[in-house]
N, C-alpha and C. Protein backbone atom coordinates (compact mmCIF):
# COMPACT_ATOMS: atom_id res chain seq x y z
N UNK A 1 -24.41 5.57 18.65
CA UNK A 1 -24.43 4.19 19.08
C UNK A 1 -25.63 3.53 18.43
N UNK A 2 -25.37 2.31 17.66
CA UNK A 2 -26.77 1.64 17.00
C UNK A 2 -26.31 0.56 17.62
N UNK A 3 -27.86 -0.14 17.78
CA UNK A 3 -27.60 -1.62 17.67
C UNK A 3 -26.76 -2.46 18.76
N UNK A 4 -26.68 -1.75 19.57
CA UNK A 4 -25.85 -2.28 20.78
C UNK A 4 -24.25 -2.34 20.74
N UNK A 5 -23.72 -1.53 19.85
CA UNK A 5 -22.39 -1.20 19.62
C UNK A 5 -21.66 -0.54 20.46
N UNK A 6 -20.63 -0.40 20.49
CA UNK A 6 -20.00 0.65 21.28
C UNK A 6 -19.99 1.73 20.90
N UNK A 7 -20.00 3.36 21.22
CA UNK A 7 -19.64 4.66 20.68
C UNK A 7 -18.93 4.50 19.41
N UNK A 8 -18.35 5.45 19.11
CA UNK A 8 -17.79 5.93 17.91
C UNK A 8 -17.22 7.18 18.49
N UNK A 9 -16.05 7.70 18.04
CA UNK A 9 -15.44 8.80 18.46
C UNK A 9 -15.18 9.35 17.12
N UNK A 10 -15.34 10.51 17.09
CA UNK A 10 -14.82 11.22 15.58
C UNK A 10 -12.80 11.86 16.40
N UNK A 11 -12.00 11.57 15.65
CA UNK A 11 -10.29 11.66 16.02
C UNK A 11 -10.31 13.74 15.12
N UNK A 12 -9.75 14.35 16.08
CA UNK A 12 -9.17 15.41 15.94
C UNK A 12 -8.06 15.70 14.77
N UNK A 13 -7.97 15.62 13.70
CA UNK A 13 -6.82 15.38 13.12
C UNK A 13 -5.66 16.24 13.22
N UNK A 14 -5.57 17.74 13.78
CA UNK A 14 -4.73 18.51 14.75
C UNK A 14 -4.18 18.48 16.08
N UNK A 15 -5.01 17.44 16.81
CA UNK A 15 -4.36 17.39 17.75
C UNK A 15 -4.14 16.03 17.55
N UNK A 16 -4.35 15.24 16.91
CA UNK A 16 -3.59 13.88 16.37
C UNK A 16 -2.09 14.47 15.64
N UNK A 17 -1.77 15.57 14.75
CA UNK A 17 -0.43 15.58 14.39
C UNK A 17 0.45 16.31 15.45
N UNK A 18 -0.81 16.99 16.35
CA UNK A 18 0.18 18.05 17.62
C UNK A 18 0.63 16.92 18.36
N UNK A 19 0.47 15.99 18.92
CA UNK A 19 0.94 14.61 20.08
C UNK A 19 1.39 14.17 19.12
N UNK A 20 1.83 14.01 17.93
CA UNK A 20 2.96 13.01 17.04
C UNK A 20 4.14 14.33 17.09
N UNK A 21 3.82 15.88 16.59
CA UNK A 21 5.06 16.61 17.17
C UNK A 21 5.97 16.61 18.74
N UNK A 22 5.02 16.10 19.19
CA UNK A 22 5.43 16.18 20.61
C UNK A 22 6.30 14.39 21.11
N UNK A 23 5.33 13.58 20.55
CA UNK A 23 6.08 12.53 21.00
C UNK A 23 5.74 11.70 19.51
N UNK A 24 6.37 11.29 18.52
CA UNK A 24 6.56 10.74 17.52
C UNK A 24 5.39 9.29 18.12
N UNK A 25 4.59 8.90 17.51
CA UNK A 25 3.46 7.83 17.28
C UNK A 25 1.82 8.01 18.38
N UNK A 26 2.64 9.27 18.88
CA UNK A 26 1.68 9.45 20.18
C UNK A 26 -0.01 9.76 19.39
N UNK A 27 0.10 10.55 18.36
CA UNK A 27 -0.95 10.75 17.28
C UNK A 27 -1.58 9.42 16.64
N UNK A 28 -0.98 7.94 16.45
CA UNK A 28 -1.15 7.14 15.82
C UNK A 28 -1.81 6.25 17.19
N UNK A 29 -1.77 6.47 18.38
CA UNK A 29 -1.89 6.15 19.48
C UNK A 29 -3.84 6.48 19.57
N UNK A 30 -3.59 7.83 19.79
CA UNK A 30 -4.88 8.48 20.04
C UNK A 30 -5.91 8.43 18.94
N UNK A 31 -5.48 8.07 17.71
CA UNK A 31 -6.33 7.26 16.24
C UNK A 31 -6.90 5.95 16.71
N UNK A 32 -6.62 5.35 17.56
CA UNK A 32 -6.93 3.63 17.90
C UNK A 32 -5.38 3.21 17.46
N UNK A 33 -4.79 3.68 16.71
CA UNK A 33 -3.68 2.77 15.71
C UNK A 33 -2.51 2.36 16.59
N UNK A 34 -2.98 1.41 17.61
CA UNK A 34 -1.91 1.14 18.36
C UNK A 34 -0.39 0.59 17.93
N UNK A 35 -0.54 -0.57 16.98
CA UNK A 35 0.39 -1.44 16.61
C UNK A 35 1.05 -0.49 15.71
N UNK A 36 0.77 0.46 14.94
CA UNK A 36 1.38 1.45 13.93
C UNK A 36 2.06 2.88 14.60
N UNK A 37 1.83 3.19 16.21
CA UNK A 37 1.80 4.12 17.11
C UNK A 37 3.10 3.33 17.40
N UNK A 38 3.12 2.29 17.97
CA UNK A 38 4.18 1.88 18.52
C UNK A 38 5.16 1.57 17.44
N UNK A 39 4.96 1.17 16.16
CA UNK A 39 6.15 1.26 15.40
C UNK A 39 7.11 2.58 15.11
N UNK A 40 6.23 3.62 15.50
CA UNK A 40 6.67 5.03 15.04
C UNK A 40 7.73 5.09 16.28
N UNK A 41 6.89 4.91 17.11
CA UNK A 41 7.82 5.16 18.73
C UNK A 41 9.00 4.08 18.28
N UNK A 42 9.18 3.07 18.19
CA UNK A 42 10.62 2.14 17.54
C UNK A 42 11.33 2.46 16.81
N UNK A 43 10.66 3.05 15.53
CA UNK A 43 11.41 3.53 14.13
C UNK A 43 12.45 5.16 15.01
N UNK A 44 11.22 6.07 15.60
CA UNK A 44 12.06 7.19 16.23
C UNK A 44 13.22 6.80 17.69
N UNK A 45 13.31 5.83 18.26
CA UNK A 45 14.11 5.74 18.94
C UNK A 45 14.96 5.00 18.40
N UNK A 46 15.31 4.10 16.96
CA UNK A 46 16.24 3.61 16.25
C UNK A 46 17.11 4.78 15.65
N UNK A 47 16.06 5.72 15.25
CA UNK A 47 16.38 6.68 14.33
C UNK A 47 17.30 7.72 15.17
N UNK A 48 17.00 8.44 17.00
CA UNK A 48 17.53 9.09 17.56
C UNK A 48 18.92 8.46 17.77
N UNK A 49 19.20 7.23 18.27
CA UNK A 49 20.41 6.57 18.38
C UNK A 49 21.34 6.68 17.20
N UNK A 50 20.80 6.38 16.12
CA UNK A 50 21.28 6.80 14.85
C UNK A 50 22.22 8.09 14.60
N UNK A 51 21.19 9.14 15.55
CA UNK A 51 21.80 10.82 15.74
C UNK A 51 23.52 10.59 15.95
N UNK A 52 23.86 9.31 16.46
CA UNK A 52 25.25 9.60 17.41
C UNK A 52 26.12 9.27 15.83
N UNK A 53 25.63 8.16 15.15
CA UNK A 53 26.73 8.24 14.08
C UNK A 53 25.98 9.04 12.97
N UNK A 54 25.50 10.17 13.20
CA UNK A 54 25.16 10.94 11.76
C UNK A 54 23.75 10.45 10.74
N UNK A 55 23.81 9.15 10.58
CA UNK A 55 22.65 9.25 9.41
C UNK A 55 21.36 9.30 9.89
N UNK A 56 21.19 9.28 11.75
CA UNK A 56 20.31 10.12 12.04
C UNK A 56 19.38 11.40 11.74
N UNK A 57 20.76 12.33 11.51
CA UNK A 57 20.39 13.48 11.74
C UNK A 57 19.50 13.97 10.21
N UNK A 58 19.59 12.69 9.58
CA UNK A 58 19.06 12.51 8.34
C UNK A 58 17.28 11.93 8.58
N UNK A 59 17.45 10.72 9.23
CA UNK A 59 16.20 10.22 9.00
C UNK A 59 15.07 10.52 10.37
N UNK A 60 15.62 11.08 11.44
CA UNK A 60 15.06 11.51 12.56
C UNK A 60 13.88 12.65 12.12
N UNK A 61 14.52 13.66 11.33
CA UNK A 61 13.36 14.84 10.93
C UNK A 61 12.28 14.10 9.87
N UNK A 62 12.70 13.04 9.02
CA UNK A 62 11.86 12.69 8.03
C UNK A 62 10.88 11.49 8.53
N UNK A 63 10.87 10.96 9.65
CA UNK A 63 10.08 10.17 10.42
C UNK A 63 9.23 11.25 10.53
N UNK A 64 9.86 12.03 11.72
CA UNK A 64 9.40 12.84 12.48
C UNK A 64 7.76 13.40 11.70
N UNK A 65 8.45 14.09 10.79
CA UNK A 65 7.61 15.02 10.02
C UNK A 65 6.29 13.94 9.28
N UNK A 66 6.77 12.77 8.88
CA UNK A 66 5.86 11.85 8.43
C UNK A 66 4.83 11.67 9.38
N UNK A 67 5.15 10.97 10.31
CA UNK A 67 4.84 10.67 11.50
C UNK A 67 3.67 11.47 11.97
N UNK A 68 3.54 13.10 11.76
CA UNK A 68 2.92 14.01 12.11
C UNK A 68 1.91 14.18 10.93
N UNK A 69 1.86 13.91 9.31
CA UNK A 69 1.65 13.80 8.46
C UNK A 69 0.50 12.44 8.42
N UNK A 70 0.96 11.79 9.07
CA UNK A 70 0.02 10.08 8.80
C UNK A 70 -0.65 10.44 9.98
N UNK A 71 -0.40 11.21 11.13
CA UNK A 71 -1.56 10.85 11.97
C UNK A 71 -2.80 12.09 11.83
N UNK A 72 -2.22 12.57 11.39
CA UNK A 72 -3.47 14.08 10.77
C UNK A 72 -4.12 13.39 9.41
N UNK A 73 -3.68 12.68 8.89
CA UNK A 73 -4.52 12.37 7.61
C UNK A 73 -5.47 11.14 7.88
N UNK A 74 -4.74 10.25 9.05
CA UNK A 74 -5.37 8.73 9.39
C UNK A 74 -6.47 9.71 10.22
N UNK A 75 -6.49 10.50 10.90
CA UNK A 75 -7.57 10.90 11.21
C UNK A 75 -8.82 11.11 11.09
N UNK A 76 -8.67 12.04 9.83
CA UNK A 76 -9.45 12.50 8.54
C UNK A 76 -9.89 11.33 8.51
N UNK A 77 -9.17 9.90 7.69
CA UNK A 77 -9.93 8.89 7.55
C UNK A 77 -10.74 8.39 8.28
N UNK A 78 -10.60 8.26 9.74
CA UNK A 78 -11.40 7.80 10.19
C UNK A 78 -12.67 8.23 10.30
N UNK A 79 -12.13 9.64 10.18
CA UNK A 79 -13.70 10.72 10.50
C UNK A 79 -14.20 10.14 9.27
N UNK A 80 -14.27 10.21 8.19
CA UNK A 80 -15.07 9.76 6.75
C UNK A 80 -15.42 8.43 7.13
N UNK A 81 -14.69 7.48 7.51
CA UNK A 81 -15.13 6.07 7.59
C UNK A 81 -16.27 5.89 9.07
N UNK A 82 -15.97 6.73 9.60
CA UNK A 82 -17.17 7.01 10.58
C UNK A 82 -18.91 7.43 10.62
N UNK A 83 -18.19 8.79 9.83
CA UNK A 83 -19.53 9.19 9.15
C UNK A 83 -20.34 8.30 7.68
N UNK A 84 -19.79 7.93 7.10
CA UNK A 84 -19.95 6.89 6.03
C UNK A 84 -20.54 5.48 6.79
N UNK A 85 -19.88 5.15 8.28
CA UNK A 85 -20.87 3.99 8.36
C UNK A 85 -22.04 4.45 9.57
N UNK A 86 -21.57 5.36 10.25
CA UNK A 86 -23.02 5.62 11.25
C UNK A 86 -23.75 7.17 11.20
N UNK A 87 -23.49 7.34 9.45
CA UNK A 87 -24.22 8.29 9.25
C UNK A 87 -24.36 9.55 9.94
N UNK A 88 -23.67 10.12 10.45
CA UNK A 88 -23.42 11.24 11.88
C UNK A 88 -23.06 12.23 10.60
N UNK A 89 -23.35 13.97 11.39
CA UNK A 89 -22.90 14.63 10.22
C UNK A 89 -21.63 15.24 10.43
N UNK A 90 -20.15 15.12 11.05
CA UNK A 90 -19.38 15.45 11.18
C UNK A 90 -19.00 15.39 13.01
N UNK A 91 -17.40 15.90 13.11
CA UNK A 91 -16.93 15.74 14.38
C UNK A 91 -17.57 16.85 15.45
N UNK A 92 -17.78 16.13 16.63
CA UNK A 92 -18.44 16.70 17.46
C UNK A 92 -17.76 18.01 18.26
């Protein structure tokens, strides 16, 4: 904390992609990334409905897996953009 700021949290980037396996944006959630958390949660419940006529069963795993992919890496970022601005030497 500097300067009268609020904390800083360093984001888990494993258990940011484990809560996107479990509930698709839930990882993008626990990043801060609300508005991008909740698109995942939209895109995967467009995509499950989808399951009933087939091209679901197509784009449901490739969210999915993305989904789990962007919130383990947005993580990472943040941790660098963290340490890069309040100088900390890694996640606690």
């Amino acid at each position: 904390m500097t300067n009268g700021s609020s904390p800083v949290y360093y984001k888990n980037p494993g258990l940011a992609a484990i809560l996107s396996f479990f509930y698709m944006g839930l990882g993008q959630i626990y990043n801060g990334q609300i508005g991008k958390g909740v698109a995942f949660i939209v895109m995967y419940t467009i995509s499950a409905f989808l399951i009933i006529i087939l091209i679901g069963l197509i784009t449901t795993p490739i969210l999915w897996i993305y989904g789990m992919y962007d919130a383990y890496k947005s993580a990472e970022k943040i941790n660098i953009d963290i340490s890069r601005h309040h100088g900390s030497g890694g996640p606690v």
